[in-house]
PDB file of N, CA and C in Angstrom:
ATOM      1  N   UNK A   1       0.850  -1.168   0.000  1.00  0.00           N
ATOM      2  CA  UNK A   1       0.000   0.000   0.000  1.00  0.00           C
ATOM      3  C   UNK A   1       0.898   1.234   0.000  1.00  0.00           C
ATOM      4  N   UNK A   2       0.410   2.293  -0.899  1.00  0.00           N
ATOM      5  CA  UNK A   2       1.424   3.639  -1.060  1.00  0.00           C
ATOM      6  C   UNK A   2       0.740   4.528  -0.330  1.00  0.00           C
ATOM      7  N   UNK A   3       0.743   5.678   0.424  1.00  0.00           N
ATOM      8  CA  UNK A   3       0.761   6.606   0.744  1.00  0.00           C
ATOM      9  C   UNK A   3       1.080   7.948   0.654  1.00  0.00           C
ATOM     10  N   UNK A   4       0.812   9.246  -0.240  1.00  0.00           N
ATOM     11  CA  UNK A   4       1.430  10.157  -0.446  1.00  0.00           C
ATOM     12  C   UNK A   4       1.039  11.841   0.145  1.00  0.00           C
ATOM     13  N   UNK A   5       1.890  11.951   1.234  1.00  0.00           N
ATOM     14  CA  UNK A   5       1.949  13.044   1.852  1.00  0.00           C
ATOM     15  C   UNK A   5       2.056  14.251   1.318  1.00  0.00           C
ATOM     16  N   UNK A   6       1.429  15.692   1.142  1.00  0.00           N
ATOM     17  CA  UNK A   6       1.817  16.756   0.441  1.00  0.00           C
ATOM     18  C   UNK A   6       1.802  17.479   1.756  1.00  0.00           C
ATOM     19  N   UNK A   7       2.768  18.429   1.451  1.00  0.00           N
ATOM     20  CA  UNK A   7       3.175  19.156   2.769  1.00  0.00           C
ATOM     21  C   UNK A   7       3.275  20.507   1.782  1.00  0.00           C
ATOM     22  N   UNK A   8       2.835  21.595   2.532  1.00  0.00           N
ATOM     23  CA  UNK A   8       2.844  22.997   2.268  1.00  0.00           C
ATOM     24  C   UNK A   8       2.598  23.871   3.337  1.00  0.00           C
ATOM     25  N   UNK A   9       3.441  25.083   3.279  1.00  0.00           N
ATOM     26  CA  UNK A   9       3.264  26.150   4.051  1.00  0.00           C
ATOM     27  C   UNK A   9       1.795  26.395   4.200  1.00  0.00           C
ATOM     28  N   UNK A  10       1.859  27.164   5.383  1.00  0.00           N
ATOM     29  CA  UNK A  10       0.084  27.766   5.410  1.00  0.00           C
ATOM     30  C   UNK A  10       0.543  28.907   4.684  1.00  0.00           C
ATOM     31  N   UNK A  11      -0.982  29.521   4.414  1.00  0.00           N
ATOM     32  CA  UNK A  11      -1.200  30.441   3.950  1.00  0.00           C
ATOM     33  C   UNK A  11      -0.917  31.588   4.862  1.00  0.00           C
ATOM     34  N   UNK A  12      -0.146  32.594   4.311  1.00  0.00           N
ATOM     35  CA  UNK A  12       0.264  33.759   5.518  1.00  0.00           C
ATOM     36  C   UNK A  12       2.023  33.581   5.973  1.00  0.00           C
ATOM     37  N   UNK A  13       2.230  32.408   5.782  1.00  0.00           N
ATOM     38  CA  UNK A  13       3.591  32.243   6.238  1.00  0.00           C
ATOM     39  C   UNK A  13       4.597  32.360   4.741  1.00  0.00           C
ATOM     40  N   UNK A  14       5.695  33.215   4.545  1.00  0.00           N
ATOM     41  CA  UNK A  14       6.364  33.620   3.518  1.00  0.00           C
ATOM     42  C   UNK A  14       7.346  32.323   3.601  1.00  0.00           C
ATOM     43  N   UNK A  15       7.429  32.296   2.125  1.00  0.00           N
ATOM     44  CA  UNK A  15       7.954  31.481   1.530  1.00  0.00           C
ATOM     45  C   UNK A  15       8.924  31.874   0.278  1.00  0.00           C
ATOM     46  N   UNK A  16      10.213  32.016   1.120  1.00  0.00           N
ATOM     47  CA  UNK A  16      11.171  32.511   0.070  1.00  0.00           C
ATOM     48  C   UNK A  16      11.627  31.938  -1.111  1.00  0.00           C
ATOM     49  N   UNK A  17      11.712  30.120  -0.987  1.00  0.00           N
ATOM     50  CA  UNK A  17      11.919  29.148  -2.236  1.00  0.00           C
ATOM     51  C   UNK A  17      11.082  30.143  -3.281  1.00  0.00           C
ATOM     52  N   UNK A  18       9.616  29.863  -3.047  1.00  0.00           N
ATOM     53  CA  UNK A  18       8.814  29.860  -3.845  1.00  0.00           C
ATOM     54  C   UNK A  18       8.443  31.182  -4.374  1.00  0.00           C
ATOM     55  N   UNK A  19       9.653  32.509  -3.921  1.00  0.00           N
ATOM     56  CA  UNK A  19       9.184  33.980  -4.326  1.00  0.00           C
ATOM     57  C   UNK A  19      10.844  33.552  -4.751  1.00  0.00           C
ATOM     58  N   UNK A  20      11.458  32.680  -5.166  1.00  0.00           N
ATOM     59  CA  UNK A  20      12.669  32.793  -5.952  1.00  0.00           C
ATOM     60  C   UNK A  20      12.882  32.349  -7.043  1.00  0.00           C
ATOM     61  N   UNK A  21      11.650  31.411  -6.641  1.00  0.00           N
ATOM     62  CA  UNK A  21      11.379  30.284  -7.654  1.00  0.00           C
ATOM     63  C   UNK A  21      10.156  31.491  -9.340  1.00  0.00           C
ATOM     64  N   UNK A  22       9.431  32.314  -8.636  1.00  0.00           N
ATOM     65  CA  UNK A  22       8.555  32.995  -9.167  1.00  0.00           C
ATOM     66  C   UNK A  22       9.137  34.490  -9.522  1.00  0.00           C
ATOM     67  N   UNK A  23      10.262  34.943  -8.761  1.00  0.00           N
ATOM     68  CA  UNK A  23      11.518  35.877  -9.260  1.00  0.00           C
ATOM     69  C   UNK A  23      12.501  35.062 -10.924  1.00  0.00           C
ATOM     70  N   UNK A  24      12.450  34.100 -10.607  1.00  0.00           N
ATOM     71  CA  UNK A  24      13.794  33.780 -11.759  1.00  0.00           C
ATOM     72  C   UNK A  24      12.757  33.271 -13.048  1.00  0.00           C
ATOM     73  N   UNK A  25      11.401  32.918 -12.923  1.00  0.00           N
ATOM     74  CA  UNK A  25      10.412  32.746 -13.843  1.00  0.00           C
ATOM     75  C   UNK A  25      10.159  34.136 -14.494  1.00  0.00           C
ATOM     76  N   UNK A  26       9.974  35.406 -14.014  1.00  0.00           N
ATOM     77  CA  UNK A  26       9.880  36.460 -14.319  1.00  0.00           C
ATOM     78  C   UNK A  26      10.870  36.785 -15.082  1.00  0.00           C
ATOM     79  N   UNK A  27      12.530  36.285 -14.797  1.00  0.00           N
ATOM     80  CA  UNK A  27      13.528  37.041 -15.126  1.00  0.00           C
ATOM     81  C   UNK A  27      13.779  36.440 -16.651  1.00  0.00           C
ATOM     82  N   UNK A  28      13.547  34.847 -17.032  1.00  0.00           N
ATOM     83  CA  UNK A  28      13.332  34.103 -18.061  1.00  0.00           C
ATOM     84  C   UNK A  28      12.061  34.476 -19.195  1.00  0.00           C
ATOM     85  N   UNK A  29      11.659  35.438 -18.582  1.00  0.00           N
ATOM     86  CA  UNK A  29      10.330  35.706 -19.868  1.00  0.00           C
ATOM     87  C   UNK A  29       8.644  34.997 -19.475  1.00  0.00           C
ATOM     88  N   UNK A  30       8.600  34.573 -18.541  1.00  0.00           N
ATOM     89  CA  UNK A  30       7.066  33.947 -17.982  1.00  0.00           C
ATOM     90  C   UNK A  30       6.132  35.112 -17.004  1.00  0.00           C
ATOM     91  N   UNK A  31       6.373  36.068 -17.815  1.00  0.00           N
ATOM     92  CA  UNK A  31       5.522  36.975 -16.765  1.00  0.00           C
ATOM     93  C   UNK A  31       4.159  37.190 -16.082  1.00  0.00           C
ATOM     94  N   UNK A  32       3.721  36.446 -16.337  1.00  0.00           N
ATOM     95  CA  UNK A  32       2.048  35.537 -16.107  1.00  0.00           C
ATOM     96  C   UNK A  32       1.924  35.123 -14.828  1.00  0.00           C
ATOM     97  N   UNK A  33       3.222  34.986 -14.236  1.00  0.00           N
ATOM     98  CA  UNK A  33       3.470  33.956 -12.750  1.00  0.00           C
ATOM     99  C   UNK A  33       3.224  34.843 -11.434  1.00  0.00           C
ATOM    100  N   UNK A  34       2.164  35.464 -10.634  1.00  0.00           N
ATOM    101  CA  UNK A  34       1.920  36.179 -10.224  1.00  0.00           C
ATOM    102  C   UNK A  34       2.620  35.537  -8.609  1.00  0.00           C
ATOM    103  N   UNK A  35       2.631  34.476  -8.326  1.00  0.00           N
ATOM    104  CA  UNK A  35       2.265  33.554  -6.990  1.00  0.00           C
ATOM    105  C   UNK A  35       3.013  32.647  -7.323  1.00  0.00           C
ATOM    106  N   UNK A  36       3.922  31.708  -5.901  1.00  0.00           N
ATOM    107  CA  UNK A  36       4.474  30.562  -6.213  1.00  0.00           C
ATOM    108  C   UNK A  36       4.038  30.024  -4.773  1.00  0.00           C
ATOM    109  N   UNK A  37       4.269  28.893  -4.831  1.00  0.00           N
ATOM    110  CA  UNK A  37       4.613  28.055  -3.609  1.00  0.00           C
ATOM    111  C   UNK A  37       4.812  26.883  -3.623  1.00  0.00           C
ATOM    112  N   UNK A  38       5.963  26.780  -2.918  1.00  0.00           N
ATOM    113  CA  UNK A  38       6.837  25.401  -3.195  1.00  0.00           C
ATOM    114  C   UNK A  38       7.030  24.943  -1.715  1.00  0.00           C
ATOM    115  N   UNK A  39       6.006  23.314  -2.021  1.00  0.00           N
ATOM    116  CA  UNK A  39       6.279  22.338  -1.173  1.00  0.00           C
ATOM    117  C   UNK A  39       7.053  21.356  -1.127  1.00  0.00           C
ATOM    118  N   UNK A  40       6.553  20.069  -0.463  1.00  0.00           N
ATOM    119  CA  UNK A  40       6.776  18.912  -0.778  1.00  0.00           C
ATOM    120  C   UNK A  40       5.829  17.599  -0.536  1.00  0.00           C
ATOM    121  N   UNK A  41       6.310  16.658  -1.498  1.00  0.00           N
ATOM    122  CA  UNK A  41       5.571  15.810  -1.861  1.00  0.00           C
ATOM    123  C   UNK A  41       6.281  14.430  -1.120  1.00  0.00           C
ATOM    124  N   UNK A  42       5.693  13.418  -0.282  1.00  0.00           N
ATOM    125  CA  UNK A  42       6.526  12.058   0.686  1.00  0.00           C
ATOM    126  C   UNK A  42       5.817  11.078   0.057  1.00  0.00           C
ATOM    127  N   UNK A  43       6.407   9.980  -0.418  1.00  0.00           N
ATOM    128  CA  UNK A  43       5.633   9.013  -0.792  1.00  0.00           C
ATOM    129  C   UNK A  43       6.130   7.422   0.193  1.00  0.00           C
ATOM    130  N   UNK A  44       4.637   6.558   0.819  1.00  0.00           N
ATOM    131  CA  UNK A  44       5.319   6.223   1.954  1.00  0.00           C
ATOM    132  C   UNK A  44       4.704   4.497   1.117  1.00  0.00           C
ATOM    133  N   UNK A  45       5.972   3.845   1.097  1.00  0.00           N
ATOM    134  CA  UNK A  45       5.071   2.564   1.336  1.00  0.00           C
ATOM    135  C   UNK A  45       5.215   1.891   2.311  1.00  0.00           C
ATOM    136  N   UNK A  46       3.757   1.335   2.851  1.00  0.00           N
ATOM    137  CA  UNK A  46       3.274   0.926   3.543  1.00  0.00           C
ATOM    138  C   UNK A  46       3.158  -0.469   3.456  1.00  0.00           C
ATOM    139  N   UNK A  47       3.393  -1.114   5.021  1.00  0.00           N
ATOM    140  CA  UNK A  47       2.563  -2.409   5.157  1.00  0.00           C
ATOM    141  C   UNK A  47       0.720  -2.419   5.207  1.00  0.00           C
ATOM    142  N   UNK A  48       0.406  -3.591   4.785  1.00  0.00           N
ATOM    143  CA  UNK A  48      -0.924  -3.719   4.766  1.00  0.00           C
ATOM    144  C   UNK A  48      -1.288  -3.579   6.088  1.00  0.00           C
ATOM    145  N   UNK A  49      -2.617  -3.372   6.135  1.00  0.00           N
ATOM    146  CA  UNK A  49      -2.887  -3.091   7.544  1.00  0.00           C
ATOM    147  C   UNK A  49      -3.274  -1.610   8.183  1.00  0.00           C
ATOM    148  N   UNK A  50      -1.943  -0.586   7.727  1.00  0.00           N
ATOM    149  CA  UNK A  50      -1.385   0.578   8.279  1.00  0.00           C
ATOM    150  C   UNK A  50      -2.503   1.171   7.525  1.00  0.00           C
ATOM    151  N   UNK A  51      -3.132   2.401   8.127  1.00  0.00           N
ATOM    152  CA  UNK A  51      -4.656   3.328   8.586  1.00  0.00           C
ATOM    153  C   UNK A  51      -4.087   4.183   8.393  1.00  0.00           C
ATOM    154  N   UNK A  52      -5.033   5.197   7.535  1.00  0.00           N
ATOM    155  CA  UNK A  52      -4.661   6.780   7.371  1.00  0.00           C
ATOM    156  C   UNK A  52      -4.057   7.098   8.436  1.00  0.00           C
ATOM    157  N   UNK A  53      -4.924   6.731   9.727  1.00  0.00           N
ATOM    158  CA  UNK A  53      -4.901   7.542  10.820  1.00  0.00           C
ATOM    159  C   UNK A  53      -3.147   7.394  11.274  1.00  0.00           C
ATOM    160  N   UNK A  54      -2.701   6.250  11.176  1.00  0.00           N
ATOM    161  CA  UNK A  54      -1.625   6.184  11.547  1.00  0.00           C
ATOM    162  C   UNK A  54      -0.437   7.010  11.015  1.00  0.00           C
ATOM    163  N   UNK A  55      -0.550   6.825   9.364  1.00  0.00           N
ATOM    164  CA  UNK A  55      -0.270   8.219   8.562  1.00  0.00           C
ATOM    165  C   UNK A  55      -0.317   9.432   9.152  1.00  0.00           C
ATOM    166  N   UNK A  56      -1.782  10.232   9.456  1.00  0.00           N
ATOM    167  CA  UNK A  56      -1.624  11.014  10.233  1.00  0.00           C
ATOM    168  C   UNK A  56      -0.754  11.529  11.620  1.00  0.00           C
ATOM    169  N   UNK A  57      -0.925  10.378  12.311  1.00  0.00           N
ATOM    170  CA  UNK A  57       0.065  10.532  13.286  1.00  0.00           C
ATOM    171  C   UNK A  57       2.119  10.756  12.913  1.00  0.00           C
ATOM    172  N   UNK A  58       1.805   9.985  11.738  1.00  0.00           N
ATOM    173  CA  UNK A  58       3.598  10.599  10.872  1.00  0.00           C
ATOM    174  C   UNK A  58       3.474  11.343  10.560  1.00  0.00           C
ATOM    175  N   UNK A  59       2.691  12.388  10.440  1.00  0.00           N
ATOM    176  CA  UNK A  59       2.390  13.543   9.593  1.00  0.00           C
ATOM    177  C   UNK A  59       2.869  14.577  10.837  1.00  0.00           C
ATOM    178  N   UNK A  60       1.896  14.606  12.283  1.00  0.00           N
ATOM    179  CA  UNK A  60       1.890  15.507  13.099  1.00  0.00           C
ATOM    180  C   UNK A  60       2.967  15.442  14.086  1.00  0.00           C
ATOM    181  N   UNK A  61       3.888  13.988  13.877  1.00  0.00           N
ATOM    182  CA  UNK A  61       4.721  13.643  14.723  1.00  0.00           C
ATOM    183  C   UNK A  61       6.283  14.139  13.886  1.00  0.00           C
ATOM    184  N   UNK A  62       6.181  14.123  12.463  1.00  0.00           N
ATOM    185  CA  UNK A  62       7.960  14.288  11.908  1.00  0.00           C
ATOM    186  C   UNK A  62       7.579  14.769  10.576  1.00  0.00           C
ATOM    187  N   UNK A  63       6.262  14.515  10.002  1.00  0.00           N
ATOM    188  CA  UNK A  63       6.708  14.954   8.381  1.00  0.00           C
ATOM    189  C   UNK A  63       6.339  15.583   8.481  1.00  0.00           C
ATOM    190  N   UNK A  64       5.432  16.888   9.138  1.00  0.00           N
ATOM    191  CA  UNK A  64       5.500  17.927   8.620  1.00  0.00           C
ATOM    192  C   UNK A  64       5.090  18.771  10.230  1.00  0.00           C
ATOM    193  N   UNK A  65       5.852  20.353   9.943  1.00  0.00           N
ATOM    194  CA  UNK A  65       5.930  21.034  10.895  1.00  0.00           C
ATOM    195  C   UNK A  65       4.467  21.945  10.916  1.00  0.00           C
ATOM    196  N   UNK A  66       4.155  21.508  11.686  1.00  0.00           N
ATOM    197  CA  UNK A  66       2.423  22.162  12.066  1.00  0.00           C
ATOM    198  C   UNK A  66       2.290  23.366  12.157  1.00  0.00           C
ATOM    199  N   UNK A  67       3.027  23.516  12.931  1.00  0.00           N
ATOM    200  CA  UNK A  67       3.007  25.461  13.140  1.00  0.00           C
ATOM    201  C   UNK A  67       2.669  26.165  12.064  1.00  0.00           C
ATOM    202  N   UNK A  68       3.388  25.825  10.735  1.00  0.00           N
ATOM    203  CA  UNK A  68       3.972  26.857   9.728  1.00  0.00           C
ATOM    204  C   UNK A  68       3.245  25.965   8.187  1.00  0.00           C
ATOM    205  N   UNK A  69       2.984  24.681   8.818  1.00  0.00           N
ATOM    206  CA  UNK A  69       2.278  23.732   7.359  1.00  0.00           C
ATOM    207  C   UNK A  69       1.473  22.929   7.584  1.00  0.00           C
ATOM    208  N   UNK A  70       0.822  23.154   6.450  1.00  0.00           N
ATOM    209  CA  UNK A  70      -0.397  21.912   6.137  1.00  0.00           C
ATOM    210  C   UNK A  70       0.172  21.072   6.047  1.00  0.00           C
ATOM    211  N   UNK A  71      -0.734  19.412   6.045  1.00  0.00           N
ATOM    212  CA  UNK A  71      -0.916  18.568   4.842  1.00  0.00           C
ATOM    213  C   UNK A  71      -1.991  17.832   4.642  1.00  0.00           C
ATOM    214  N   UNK A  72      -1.661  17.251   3.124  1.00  0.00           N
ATOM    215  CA  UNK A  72      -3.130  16.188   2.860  1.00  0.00           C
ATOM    216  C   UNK A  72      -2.506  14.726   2.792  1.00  0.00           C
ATOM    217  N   UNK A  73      -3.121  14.064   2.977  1.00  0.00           N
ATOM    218  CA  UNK A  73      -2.618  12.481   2.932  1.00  0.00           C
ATOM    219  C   UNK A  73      -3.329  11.989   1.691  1.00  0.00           C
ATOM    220  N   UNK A  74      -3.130  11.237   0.760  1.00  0.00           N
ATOM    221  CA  UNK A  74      -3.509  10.678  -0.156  1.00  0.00           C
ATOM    222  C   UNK A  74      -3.155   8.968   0.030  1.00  0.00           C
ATOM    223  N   UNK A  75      -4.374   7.825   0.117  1.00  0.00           N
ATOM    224  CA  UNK A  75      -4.343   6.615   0.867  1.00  0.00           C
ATOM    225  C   UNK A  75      -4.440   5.917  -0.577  1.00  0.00           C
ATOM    226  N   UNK A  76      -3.511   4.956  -1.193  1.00  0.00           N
ATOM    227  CA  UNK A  76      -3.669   3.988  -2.517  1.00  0.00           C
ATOM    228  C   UNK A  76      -3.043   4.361  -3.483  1.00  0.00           C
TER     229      UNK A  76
END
């Protein structure tokens, strides 16, 4: 069983990757790019058995920092 974690800043919290990432798009000719934000993506495989919920608990325990980020779990 796969599991795939997306982790992203909240909304409100600055994110310099992703205003560097949307600076050097500008500087290349894509001037359309108003907004960036750059996360990350965990892909977990799993033993059978193992429950979102437990997922969750890797989520709030090491993969991702709560304070400052979301995430969504994606189960299959």
């Amino acid at each position: 069983m796969r599991a795939t974690v997306t982790v992203m800043l909240k909304d409100g919290v600055l994110d310099p990757k992703g205003e560097a990432v949307r600076h050097a798009l500008g500087s290349m000719g894509f001037d359309g790019v108003e907004g960036v934000r750059q996360g990350k993506v965990i892909e977990l495989d799993l033993a059978d058995g193992t429950t979102e919920a437990q997922v969750v608990e890797m989520c709030e325990k090491l993969l991702a920092n709560t304070v400052i980020e979301s995430y969504r779990v994606q189960m299959g």
